[in-house]
C-alpha atoms as a PDB file:
ATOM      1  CA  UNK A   1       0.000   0.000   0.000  1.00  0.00           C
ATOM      2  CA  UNK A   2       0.661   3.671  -0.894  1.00  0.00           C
ATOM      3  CA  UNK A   3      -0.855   6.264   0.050  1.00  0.00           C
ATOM      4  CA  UNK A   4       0.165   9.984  -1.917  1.00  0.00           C
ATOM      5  CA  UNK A   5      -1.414  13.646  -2.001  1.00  0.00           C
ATOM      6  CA  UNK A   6      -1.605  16.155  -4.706  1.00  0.00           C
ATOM      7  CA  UNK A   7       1.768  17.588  -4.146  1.00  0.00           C
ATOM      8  CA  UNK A   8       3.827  14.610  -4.341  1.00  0.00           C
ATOM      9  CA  UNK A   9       2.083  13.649  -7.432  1.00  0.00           C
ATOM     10  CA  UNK A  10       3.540  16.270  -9.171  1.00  0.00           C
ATOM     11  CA  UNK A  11       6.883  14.650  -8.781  1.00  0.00           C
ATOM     12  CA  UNK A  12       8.957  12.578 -11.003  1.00  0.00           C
ATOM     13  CA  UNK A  13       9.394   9.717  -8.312  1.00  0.00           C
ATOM     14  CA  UNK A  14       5.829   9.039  -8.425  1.00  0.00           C
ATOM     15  CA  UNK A  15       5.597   8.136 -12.194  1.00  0.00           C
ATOM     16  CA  UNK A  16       9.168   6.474 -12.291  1.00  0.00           C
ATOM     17  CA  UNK A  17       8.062   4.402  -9.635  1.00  0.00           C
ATOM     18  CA  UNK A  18       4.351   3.621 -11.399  1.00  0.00           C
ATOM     19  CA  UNK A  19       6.239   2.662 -14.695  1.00  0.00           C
ATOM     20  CA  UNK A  20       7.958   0.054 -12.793  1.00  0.00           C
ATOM     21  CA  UNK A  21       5.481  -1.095 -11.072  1.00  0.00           C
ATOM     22  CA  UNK A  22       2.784  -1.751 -14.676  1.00  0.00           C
ATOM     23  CA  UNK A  23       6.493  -3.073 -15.602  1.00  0.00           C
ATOM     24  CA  UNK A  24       6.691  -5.632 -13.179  1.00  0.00           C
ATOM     25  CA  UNK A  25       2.789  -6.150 -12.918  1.00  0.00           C
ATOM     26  CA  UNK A  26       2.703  -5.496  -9.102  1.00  0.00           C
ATOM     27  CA  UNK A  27      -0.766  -6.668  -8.963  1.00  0.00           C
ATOM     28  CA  UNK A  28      -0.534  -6.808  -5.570  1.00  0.00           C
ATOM     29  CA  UNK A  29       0.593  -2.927  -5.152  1.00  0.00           C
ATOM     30  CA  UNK A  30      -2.764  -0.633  -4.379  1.00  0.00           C
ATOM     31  CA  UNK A  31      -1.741   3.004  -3.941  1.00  0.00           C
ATOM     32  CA  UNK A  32      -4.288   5.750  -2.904  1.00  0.00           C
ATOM     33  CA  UNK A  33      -4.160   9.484  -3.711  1.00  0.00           C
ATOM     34  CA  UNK A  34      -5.659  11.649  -1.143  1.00  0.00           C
ATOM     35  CA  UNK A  35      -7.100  13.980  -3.888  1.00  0.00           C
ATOM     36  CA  UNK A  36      -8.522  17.037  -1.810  1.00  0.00           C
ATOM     37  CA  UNK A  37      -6.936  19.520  -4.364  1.00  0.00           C
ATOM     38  CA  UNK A  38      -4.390  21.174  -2.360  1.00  0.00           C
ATOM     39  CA  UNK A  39      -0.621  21.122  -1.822  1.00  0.00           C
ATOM     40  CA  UNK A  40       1.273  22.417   0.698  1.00  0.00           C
ATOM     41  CA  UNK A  41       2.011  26.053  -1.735  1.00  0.00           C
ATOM     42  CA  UNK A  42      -2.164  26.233  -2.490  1.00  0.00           C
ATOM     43  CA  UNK A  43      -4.571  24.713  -5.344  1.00  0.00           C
ATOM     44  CA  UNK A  44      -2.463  21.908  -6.595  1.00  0.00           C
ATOM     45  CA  UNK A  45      -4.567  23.603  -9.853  1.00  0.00           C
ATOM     46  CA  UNK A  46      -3.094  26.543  -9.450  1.00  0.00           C
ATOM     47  CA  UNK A  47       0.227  25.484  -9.254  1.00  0.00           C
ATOM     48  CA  UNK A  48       0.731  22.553 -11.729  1.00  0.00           C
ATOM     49  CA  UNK A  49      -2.683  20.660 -12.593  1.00  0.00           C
ATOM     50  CA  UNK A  50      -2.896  16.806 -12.155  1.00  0.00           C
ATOM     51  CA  UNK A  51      -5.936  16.646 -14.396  1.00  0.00           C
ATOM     52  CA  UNK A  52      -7.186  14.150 -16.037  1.00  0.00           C
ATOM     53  CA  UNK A  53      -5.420  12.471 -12.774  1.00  0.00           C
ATOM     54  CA  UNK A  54      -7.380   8.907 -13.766  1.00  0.00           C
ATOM     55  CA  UNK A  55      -6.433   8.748 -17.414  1.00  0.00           C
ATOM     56  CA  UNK A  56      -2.727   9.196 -16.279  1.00  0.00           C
ATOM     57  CA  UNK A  57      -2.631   6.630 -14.289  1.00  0.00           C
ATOM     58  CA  UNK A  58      -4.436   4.189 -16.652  1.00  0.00           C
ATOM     59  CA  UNK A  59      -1.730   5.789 -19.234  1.00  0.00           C
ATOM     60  CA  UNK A  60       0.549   3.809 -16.778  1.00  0.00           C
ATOM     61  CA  UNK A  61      -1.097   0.241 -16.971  1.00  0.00           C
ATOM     62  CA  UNK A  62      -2.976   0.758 -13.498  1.00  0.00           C
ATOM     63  CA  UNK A  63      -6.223  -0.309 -12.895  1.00  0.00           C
ATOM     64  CA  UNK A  64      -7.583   2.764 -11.327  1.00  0.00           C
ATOM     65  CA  UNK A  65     -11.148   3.986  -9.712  1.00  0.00           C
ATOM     66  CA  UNK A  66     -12.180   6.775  -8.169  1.00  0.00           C
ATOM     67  CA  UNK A  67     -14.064   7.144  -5.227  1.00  0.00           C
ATOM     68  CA  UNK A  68     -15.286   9.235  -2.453  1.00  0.00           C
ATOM     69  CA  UNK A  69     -12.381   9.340  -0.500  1.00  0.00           C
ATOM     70  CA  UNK A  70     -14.191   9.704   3.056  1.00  0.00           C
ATOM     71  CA  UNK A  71     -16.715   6.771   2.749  1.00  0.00           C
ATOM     72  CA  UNK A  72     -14.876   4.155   4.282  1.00  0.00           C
ATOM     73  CA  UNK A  73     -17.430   1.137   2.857  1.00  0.00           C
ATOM     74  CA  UNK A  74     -16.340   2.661  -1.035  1.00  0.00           C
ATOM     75  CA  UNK A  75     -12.595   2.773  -0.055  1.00  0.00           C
ATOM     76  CA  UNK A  76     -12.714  -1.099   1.171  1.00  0.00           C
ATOM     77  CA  UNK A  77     -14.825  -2.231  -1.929  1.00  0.00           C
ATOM     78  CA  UNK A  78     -12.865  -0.209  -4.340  1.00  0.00           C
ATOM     79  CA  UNK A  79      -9.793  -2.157  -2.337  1.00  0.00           C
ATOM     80  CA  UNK A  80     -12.179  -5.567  -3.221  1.00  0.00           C
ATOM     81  CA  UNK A  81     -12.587  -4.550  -6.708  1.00  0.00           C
ATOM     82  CA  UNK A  82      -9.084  -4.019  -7.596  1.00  0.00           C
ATOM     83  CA  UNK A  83      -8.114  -7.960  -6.422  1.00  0.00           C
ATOM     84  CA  UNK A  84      -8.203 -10.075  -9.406  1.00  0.00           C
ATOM     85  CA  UNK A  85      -6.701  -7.406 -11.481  1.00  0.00           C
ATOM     86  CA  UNK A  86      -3.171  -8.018 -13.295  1.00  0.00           C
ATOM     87  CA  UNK A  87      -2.044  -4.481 -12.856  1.00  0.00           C
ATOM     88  CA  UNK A  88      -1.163  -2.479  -9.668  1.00  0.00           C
ATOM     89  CA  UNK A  89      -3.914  -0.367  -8.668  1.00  0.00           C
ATOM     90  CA  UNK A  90      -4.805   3.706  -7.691  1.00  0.00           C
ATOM     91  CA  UNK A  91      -7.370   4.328  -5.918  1.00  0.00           C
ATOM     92  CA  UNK A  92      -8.322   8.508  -5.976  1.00  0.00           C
ATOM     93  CA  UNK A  93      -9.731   9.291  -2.658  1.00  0.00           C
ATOM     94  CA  UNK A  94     -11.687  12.698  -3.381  1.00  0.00           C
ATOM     95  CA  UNK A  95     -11.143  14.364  -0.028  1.00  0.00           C
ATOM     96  CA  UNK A  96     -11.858  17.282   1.687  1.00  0.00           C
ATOM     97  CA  UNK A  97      -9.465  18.761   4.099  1.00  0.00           C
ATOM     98  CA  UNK A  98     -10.552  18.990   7.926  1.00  0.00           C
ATOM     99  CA  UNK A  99     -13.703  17.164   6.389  1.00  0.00           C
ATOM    100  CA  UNK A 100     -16.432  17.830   9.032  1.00  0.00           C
ATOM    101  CA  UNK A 101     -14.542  20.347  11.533  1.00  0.00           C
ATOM    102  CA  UNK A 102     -15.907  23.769  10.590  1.00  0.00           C
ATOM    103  CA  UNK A 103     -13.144  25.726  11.522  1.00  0.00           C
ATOM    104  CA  UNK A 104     -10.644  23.364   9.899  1.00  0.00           C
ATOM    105  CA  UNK A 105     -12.617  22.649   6.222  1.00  0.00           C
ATOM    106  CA  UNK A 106     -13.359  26.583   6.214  1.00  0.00           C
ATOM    107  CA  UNK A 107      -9.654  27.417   5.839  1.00  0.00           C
ATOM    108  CA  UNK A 108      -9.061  25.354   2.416  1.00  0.00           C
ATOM    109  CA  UNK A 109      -5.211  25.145   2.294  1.00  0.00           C
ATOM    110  CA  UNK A 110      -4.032  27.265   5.375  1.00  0.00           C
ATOM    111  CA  UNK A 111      -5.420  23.974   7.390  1.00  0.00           C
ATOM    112  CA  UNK A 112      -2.533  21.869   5.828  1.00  0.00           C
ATOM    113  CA  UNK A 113      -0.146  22.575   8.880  1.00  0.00           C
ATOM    114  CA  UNK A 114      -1.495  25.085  11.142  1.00  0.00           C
ATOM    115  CA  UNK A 115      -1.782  24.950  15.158  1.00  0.00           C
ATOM    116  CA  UNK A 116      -4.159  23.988  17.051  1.00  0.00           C
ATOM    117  CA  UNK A 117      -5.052  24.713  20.745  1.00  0.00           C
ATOM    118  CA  UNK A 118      -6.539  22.242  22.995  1.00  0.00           C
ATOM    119  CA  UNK A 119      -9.610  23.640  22.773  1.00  0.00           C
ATOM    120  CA  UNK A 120      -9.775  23.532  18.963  1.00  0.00           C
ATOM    121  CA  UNK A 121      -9.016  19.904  19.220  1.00  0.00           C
ATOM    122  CA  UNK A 122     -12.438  19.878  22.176  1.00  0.00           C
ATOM    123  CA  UNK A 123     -14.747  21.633  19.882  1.00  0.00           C
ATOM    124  CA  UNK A 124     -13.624  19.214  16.174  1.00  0.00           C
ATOM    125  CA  UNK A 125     -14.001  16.056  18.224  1.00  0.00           C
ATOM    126  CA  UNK A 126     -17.499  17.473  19.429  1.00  0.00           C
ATOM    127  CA  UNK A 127     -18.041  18.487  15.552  1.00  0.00           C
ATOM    128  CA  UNK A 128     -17.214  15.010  14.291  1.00  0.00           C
ATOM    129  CA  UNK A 129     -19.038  13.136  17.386  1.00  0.00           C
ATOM    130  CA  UNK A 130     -21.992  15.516  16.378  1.00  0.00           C
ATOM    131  CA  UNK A 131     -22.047  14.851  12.260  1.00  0.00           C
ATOM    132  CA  UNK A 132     -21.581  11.100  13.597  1.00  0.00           C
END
């Protein structure tokens, strides 16, 4: 397993490493992109686009499907799915960041590292408890 954001898919290791693994037919490699749309610099748009992000990686011999990235029963069937296949597989997770805090998802990007007090971190798990 793998597990990469928008940022790091804008770097050369990322497809070196996918051509080697359709190469080899890793069909037991599953990688998942966290595709919320932001990089640590902004809109991973704005800075270098990733689209058509699927196509890509099918370019690259992976069996790939994209999902809603914060429905856990779509991440383990997409996970299901991609068994049986003879290619290594991506799995884009369409996220949202701070998904379900207010506070957090409000900010966009200028969530990715900021601080939190310990009664930030009171009031999201009270947010999440409350959206279940």
């Amino acid at each position: 397993f793998c597990i990469i954001g928008d940022g790091e898919s804008q770097e050369g290791q990322i497809w070196e490493s996918a051509m080697i693994a359709s190469k080899m037919k890793l069909n037991n490699f599953i990688a998942f992109t966290d595709r919320n749309e932001y990089q640590i610099d902004g809109s991973a748009f704005e800075i270098e686009s990733l689209d058509p992000l699927d196509e890509k990686w099918r370019a690259f011999g992976f069996y790939v499907e994209v999902i809603d990235g914060h429905d856990v029963n779509a991440i383990l069937s997409a996970k299901s799915r991609e068994k049986g296949q003879k290619n290594p597989a991506m799995i884009i997770c369409k996220t949202v960041k701070g998904k379900g805090v207010s506070f957090i998802e409000s900010l966009k990007n200028s969530n990715h590292n900021m601080a939190i007090s310990q009664s930030d971190v009171l009031r999201a798990i009270a947010e999440v408890e409350q959206n279940g």
